[in-house]
N, C-alpha and C. Protein backbone atom coordinates (compact mmCIF):
# COMPACT_ATOMS: atom_id res chain seq x y z
N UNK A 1 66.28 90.66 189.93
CA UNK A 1 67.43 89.82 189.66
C UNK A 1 68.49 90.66 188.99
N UNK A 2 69.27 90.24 189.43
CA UNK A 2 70.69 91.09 188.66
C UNK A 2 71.21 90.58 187.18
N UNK A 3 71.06 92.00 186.44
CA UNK A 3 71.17 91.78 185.21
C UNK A 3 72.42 90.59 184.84
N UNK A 4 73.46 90.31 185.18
CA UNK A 4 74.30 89.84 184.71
C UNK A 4 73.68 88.35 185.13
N UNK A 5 73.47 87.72 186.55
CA UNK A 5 73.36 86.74 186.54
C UNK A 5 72.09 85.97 185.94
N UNK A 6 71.13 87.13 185.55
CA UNK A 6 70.00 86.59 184.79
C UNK A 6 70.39 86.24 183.44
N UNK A 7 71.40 87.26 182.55
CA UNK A 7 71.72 86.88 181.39
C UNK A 7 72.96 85.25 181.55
N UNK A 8 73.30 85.15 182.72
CA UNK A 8 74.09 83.74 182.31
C UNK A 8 73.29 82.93 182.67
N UNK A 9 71.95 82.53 183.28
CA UNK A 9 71.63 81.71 183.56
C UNK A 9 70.51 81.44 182.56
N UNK A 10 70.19 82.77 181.82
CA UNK A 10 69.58 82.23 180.58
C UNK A 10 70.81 81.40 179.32
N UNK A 11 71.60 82.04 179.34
CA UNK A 11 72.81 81.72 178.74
C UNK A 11 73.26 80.66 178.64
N UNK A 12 72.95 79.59 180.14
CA UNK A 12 73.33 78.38 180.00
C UNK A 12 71.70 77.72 180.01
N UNK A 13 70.74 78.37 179.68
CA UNK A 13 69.39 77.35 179.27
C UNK A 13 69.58 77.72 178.08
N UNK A 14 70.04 78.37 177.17
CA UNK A 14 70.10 78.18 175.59
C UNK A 14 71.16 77.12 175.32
N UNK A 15 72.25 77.21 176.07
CA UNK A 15 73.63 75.89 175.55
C UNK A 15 73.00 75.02 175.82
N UNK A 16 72.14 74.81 177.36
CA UNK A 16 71.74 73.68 177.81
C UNK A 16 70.53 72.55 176.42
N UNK A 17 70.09 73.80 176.00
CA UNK A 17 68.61 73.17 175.16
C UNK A 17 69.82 73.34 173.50
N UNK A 18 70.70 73.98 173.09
CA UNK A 18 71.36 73.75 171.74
C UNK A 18 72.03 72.23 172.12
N UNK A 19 72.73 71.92 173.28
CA UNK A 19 73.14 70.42 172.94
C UNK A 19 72.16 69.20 173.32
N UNK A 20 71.28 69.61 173.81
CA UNK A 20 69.60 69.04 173.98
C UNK A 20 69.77 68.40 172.17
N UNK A 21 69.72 69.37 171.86
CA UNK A 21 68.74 69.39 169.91
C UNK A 21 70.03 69.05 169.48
N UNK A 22 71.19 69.25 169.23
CA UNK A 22 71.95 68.64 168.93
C UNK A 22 72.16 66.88 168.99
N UNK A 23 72.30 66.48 170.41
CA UNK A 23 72.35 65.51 170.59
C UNK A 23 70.54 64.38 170.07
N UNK A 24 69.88 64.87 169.81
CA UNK A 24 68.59 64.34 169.44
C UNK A 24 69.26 64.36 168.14
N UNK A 25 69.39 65.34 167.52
CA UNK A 25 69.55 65.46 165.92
C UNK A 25 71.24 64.31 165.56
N UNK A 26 72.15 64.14 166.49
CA UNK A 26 73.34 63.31 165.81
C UNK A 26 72.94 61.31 166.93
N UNK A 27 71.95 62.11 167.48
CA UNK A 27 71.75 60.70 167.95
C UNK A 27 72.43 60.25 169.30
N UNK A 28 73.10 61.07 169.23
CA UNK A 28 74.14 61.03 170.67
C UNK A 28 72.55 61.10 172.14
N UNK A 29 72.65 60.23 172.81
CA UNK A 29 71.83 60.51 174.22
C UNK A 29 72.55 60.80 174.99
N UNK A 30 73.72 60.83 175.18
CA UNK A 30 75.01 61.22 176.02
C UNK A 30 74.50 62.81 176.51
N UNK A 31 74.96 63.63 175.14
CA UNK A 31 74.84 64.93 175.18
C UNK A 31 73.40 65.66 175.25
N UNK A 32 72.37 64.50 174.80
CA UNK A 32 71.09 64.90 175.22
C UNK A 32 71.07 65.21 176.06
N UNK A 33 71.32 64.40 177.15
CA UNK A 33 71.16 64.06 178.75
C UNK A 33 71.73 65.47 179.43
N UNK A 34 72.98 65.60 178.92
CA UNK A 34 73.85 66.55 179.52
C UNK A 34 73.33 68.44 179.33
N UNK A 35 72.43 68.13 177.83
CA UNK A 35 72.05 69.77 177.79
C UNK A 35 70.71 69.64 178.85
N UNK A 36 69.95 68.63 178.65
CA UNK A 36 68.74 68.74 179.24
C UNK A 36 69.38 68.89 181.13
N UNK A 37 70.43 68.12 181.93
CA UNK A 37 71.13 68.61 183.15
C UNK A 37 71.19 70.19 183.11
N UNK A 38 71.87 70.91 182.06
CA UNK A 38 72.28 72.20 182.21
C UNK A 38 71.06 73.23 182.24
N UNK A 39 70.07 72.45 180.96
CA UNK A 39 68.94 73.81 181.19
C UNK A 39 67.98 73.02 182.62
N UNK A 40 68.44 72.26 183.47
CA UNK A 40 67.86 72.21 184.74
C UNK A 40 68.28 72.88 185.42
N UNK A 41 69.78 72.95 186.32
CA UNK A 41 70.71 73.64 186.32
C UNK A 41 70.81 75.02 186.29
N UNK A 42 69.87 75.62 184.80
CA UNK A 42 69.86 76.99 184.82
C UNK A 42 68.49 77.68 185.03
N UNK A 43 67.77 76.70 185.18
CA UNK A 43 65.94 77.09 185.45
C UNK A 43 66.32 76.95 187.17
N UNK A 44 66.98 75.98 188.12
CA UNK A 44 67.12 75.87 189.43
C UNK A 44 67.46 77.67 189.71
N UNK A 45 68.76 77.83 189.15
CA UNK A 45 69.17 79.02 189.68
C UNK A 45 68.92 80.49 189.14
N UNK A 46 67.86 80.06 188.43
CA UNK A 46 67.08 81.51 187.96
C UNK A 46 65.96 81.79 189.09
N UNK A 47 65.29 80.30 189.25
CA UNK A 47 64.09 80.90 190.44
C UNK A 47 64.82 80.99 191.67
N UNK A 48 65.99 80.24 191.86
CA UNK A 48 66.73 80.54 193.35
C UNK A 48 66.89 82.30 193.38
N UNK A 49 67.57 82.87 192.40
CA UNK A 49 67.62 84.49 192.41
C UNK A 49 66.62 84.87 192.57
N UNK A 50 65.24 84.36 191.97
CA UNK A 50 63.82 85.33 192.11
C UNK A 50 63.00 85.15 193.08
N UNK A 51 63.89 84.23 194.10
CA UNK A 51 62.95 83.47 195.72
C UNK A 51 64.03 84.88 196.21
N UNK A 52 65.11 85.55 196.16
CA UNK A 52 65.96 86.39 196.76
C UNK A 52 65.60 87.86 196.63
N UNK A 53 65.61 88.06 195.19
CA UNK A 53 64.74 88.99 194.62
C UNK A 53 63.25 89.32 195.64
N UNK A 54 62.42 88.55 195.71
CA UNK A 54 61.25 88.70 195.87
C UNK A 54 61.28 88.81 197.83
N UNK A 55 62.00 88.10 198.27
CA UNK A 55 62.71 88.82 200.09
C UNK A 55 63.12 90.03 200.20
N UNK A 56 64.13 90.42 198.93
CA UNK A 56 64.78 91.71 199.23
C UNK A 56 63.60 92.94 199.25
N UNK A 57 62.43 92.52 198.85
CA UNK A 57 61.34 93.16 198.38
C UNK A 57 60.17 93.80 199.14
C-alpha cells in the first residue's frame, strides 16, 4: 500500500473513532453516528488498497 494513502486512511479512522468518543462523551448520537460512518469509510478503503496491493503481487 502506498505510504501516503495508508497514512490518510488511518488518519480518518482516528478522526473517525475521536468524534465516535466525543460524541458518546457530550451525548451527542449525531456525531457518534458520523465518526463511527468515517472509521467505516476508512477500514472500506484500507482493505480496498490491500485487495490491489496483494494483485499487483
Amino acid at each position: 500500500m502506498a505510504a501516503g494513502k495508508k497514512a490518510k486512511n488511518i488518519g480518518k479512522n482516528v478522526k473517525g473513532k475521536t468524534k465516535e468518543v466525543t460524541g458518546k462523551a457530550v451525548g451527542n448520537e449525531s456525531l457518534e453516528m458520523k465518526g463511527r460512518a468515517e472509521q467505516a469509510a476508512g477500514d472500506a478503503k484500507q482493505a480496498a488498497q490491500k485487495v490491489k496491493d496483494a494483485l499487483k503481487h
